[in-house]
C-alpha atoms as a PDB file:
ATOM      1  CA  UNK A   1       7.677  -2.806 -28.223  1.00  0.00           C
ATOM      2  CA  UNK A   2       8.005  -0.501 -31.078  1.00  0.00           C
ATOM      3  CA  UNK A   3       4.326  -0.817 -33.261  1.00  0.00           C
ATOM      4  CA  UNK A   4       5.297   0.682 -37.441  1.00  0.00           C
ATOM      5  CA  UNK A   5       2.350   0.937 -39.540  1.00  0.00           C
ATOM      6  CA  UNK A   6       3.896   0.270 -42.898  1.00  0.00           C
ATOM      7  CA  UNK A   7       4.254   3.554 -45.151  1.00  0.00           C
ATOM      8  CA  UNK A   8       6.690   4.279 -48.187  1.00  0.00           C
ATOM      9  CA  UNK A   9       8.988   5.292 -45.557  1.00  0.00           C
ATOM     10  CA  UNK A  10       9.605   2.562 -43.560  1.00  0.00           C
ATOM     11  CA  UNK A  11      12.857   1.649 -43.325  1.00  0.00           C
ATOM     12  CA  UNK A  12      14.261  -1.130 -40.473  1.00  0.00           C
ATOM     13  CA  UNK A  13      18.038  -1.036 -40.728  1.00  0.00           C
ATOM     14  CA  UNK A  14      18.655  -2.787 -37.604  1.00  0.00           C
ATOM     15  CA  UNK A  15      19.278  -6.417 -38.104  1.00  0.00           C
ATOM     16  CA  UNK A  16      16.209  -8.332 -37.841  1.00  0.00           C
ATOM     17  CA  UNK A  17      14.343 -11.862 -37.464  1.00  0.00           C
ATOM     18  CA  UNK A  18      11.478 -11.456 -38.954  1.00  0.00           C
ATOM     19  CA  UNK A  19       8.080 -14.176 -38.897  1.00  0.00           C
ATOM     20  CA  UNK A  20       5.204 -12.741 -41.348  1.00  0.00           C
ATOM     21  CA  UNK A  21       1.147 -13.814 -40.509  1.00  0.00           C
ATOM     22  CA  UNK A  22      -1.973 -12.895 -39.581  1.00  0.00           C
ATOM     23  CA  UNK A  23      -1.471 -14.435 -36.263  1.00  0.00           C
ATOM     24  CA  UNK A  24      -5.479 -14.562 -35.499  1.00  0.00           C
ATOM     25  CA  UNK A  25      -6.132 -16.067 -32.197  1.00  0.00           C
ATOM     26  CA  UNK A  26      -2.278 -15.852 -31.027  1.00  0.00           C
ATOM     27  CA  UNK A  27      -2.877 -19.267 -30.091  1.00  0.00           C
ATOM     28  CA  UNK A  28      -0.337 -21.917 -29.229  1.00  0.00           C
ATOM     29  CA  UNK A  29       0.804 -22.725 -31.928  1.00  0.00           C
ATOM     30  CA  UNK A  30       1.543 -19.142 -32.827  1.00  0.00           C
ATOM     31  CA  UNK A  31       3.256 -18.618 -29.398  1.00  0.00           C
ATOM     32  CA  UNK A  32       5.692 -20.981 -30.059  1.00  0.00           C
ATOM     33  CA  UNK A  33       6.465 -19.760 -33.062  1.00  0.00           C
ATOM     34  CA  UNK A  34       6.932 -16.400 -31.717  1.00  0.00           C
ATOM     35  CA  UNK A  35       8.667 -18.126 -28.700  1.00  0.00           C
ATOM     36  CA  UNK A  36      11.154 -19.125 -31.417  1.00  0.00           C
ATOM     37  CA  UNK A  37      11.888 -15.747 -32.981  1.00  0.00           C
ATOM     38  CA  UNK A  38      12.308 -14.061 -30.201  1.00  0.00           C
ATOM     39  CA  UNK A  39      15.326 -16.480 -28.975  1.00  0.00           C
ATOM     40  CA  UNK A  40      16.740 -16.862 -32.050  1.00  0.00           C
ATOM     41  CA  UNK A  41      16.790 -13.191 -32.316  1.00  0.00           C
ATOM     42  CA  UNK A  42      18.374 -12.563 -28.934  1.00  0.00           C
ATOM     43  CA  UNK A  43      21.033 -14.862 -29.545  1.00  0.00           C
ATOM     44  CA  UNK A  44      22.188 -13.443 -32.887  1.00  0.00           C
ATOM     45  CA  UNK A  45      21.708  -9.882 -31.368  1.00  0.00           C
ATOM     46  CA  UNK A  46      19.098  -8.731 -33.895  1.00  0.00           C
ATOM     47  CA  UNK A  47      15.644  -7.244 -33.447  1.00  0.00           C
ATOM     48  CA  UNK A  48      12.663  -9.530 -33.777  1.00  0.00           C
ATOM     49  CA  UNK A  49      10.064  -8.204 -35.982  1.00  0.00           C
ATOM     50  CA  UNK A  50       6.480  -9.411 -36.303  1.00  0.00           C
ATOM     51  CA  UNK A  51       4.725  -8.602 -39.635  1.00  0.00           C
ATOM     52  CA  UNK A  52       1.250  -8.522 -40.110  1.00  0.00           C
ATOM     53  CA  UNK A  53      -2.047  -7.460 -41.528  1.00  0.00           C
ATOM     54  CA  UNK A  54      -5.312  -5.166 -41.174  1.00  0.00           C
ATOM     55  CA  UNK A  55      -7.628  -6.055 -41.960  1.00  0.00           C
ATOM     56  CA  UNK A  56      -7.427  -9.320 -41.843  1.00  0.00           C
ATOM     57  CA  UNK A  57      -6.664 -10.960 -45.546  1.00  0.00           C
ATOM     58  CA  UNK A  58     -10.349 -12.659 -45.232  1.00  0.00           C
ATOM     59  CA  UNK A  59     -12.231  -9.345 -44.144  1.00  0.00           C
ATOM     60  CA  UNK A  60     -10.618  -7.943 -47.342  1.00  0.00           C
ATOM     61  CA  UNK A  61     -11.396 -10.898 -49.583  1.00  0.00           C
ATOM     62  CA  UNK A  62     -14.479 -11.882 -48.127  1.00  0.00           C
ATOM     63  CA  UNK A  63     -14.222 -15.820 -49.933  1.00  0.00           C
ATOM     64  CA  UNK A  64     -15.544 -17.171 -46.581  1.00  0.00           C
ATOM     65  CA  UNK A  65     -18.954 -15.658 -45.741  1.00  0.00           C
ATOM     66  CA  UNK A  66     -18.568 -17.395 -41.757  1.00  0.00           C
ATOM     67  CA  UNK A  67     -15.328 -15.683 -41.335  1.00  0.00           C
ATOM     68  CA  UNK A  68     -14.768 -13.837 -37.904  1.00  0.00           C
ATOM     69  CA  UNK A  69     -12.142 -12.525 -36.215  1.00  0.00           C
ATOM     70  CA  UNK A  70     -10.888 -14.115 -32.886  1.00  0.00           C
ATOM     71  CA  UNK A  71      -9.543 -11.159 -32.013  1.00  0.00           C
ATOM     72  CA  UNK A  72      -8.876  -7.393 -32.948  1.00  0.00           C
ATOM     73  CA  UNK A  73      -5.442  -6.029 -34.302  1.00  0.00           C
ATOM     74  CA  UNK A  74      -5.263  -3.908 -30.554  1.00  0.00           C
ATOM     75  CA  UNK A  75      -5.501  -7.198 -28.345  1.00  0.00           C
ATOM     76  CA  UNK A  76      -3.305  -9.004 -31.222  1.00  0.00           C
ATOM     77  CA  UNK A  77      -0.593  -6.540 -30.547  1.00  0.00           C
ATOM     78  CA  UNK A  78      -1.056  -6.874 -26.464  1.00  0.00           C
ATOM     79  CA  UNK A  79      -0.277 -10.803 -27.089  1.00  0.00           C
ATOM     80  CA  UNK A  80       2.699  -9.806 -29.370  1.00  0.00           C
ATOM     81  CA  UNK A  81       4.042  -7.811 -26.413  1.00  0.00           C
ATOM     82  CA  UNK A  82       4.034  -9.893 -23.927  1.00  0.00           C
ATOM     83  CA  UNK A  83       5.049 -12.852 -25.952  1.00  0.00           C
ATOM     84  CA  UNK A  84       8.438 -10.234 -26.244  1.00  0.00           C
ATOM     85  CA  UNK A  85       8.348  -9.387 -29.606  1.00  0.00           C
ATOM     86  CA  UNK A  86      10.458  -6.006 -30.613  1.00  0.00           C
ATOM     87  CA  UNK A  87       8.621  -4.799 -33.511  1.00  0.00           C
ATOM     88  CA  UNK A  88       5.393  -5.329 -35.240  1.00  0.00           C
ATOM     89  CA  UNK A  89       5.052  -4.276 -39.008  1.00  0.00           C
ATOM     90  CA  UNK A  90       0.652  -3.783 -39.784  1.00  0.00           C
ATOM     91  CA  UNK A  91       0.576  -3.651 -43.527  1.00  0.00           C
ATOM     92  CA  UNK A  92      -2.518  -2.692 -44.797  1.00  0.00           C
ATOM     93  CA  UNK A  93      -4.206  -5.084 -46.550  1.00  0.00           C
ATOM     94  CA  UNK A  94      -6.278  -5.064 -49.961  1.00  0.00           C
ATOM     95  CA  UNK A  95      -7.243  -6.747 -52.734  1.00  0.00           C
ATOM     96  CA  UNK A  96      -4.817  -4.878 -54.703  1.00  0.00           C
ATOM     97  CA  UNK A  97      -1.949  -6.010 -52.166  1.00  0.00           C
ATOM     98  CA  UNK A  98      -3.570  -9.958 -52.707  1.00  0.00           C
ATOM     99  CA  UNK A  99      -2.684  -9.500 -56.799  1.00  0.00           C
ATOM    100  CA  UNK A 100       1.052  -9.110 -56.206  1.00  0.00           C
ATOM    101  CA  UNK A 101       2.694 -12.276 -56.683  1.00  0.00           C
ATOM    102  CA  UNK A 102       4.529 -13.948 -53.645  1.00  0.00           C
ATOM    103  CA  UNK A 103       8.252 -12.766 -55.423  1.00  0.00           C
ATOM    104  CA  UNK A 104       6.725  -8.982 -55.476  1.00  0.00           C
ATOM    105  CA  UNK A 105       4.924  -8.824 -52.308  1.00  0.00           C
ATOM    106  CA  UNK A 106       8.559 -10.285 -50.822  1.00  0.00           C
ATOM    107  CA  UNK A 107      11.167  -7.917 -52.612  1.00  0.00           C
ATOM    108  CA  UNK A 108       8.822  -4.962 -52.099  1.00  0.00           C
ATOM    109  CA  UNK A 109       7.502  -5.131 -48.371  1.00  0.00           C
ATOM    110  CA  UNK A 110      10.034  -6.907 -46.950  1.00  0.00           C
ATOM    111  CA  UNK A 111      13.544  -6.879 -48.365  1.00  0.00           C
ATOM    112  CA  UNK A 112      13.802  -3.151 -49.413  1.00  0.00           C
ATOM    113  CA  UNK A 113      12.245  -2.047 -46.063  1.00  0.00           C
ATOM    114  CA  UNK A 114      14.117  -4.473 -43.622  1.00  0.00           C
ATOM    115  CA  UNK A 115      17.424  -5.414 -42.793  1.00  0.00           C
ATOM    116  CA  UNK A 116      16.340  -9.241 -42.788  1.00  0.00           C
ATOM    117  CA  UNK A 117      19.177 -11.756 -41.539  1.00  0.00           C
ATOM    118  CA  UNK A 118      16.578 -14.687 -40.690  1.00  0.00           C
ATOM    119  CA  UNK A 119      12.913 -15.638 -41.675  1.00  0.00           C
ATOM    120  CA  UNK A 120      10.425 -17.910 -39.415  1.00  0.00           C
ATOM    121  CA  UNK A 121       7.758 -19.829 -41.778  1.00  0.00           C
ATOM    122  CA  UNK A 122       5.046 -21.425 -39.587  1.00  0.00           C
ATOM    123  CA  UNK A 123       3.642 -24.650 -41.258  1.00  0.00           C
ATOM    124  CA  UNK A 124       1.141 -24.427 -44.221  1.00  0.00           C
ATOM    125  CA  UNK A 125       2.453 -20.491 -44.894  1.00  0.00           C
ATOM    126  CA  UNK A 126       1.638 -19.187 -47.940  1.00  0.00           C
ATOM    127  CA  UNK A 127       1.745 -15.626 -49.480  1.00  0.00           C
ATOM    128  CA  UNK A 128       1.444 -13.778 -52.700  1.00  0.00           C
ATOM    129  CA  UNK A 129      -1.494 -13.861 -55.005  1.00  0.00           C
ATOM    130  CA  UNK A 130      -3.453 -17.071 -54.904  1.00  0.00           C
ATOM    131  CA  UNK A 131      -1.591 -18.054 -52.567  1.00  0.00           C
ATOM    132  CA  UNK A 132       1.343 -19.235 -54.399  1.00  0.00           C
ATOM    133  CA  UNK A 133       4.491 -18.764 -52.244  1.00  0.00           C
ATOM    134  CA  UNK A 134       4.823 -21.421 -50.605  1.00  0.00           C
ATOM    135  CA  UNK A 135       8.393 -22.613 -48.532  1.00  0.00           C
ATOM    136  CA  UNK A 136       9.767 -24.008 -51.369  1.00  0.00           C
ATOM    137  CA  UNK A 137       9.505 -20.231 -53.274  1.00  0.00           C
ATOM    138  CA  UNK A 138      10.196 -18.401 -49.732  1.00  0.00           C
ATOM    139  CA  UNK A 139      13.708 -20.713 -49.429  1.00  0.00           C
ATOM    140  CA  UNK A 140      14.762 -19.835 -53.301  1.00  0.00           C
ATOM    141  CA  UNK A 141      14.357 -16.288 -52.283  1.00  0.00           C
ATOM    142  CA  UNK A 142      16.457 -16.412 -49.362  1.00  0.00           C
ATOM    143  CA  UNK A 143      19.069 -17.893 -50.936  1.00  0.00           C
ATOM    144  CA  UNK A 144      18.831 -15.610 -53.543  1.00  0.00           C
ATOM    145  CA  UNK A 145      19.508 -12.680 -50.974  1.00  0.00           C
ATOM    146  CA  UNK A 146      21.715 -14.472 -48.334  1.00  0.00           C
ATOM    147  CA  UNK A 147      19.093 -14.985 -45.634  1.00  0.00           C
ATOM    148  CA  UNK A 148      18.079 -17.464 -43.257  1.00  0.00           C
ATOM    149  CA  UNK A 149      14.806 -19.493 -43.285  1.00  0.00           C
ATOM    150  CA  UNK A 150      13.748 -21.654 -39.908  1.00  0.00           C
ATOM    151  CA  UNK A 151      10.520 -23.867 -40.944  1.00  0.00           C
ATOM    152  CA  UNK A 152       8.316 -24.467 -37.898  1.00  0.00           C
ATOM    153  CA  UNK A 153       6.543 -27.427 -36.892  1.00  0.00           C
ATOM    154  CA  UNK A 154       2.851 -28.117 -36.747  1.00  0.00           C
ATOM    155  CA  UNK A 155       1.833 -27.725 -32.893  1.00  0.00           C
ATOM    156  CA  UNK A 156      -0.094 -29.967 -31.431  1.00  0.00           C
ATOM    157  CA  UNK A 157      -2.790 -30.571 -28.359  1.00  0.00           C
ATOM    158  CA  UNK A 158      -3.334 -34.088 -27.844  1.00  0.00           C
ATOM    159  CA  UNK A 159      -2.511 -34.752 -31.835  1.00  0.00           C
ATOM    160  CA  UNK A 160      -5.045 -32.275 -32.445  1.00  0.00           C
ATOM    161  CA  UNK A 161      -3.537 -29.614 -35.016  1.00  0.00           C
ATOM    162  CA  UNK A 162      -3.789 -25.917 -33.164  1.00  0.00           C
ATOM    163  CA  UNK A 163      -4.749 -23.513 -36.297  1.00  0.00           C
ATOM    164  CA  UNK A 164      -7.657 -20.687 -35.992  1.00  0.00           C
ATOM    165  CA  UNK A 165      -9.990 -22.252 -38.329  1.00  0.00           C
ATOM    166  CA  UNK A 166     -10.475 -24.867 -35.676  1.00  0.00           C
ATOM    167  CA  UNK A 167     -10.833 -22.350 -33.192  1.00  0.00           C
ATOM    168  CA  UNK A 168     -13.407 -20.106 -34.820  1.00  0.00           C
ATOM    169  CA  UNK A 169     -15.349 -23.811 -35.244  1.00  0.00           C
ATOM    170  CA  UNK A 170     -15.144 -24.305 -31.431  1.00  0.00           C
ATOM    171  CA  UNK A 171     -16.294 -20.450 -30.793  1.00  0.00           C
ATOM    172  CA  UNK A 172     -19.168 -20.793 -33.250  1.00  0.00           C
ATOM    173  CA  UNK A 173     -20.329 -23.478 -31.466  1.00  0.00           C
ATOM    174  CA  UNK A 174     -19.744 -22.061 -28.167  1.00  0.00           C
ATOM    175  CA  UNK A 175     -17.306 -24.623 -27.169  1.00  0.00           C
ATOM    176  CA  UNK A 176     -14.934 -22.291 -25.302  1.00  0.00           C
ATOM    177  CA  UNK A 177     -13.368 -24.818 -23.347  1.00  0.00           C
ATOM    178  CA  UNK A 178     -11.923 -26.629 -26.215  1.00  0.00           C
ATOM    179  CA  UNK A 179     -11.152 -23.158 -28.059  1.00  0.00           C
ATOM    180  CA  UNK A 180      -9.119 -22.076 -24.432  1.00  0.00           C
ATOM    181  CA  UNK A 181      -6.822 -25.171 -24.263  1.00  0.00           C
ATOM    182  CA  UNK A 182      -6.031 -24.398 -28.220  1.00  0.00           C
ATOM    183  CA  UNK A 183      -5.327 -20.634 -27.321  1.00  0.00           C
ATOM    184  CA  UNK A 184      -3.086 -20.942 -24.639  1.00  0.00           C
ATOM    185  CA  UNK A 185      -5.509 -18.085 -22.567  1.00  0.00           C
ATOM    186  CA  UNK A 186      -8.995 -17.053 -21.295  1.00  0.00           C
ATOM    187  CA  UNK A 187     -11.702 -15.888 -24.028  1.00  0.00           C
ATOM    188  CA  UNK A 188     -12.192 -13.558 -21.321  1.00  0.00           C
ATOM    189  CA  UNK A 189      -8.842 -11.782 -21.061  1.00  0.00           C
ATOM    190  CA  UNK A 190      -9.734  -8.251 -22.998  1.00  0.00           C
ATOM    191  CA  UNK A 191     -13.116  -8.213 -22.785  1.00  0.00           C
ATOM    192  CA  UNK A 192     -15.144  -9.991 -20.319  1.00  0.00           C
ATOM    193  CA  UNK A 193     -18.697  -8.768 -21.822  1.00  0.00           C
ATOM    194  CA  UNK A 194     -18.417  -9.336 -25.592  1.00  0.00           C
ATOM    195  CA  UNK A 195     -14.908 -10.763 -26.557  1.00  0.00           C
ATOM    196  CA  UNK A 196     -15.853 -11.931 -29.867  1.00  0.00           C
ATOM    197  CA  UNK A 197     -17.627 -10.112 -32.781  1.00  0.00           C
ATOM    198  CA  UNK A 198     -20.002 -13.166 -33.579  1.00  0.00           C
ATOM    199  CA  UNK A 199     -21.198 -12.690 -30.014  1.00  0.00           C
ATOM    200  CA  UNK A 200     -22.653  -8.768 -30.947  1.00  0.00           C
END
């Protein structure tokens, strides 16, 4: 796997697949998604390309003083591996980077730095400042520019709706059990002594 932290540089000119998140937790609903990519991009013989963010968008923002991580960028990108992903973009992220509107974060980040064929939009994705991209703006846009977009599903554990909000609720409470079946692996598997930071 091929890890690019983004600079003014970065170019991707192999054709690529492309799924854009923060991805906190990996859990299963994320490992589907990434399931997804990564076939879809073997079977139109491009590159799949994860993009993502550090810090998180909420350390940066700080609008939710609970806010924790479930896990760090390293043991993010060990899940990305094995999950067979090719590439994975870290933009850094900043309150400047959350003004740009969802049309200027796209053209600028993603279409003049990658050679984007297809475009994997998890359920309830939005982007750009405030939030306002949304899949109705992200399809418009690739139109616009001949790309694909794949919209995802919302996965599901006994019609419970994986997302990491939940998660972090379960960890809070120390309900690791329920947070394990939504992550799809052990809170244990980096760090058996202190996994989480709300645990230090």
């Amino acid at each position: 796997m091929n890890l690019k932290h983004y600079t003014n540089s970065l170019h991707l000119l192999f054709p690529s697949v492309i799924t854009v998140g923060s991805f906190d937790g990996v859990h299963l609903g994320h490992q589907a998604l990434l399931q997804q990519v990564t076939f879809y991009a073997k079977q139109k013989n491009c590159q799949s390309v994860l993009i993502t963010f550090d810090p998180h968008p909420q350390q940066a923002l700080q609008t939710k003083p609970n806010f924790f991580l479930i896990n760090t960028l390293e043991q993010k990108i060990t899940l990305f591996e094995k999950m067979g992903i090719d590439t994975v973009v870290v933009i850094p992220f900043s309150k400047t980077l959350s003004q740009k509107s969802a049309i200027a974060f796209f053209e600028e980040y993603i279409l003049t730095r990658i050679n984007v064929k297809a475009v994997f939009m998890g359920p309830n994705h939005h982007f750009g400042k405030q939030r306002e991209g949304n899949a109705e703006t992200l399809s418009q846009l690739c139109a616009t520019n001949g790309i694909e977009i794949i919209s995802t599903q919302e996965y599901k554990v006994n019609e419970i709706q994986v997302r990491s909000t939940l998660i972090r609720k379960y960890l809070a409470q120390k309900d690791f059990q329920n947070a394990e079946k939504l992550m799809g692996h052990s809170i244990y598997t980096f760090n058996p002594l202190n996994p989480y930071s709300f645990n230090s």
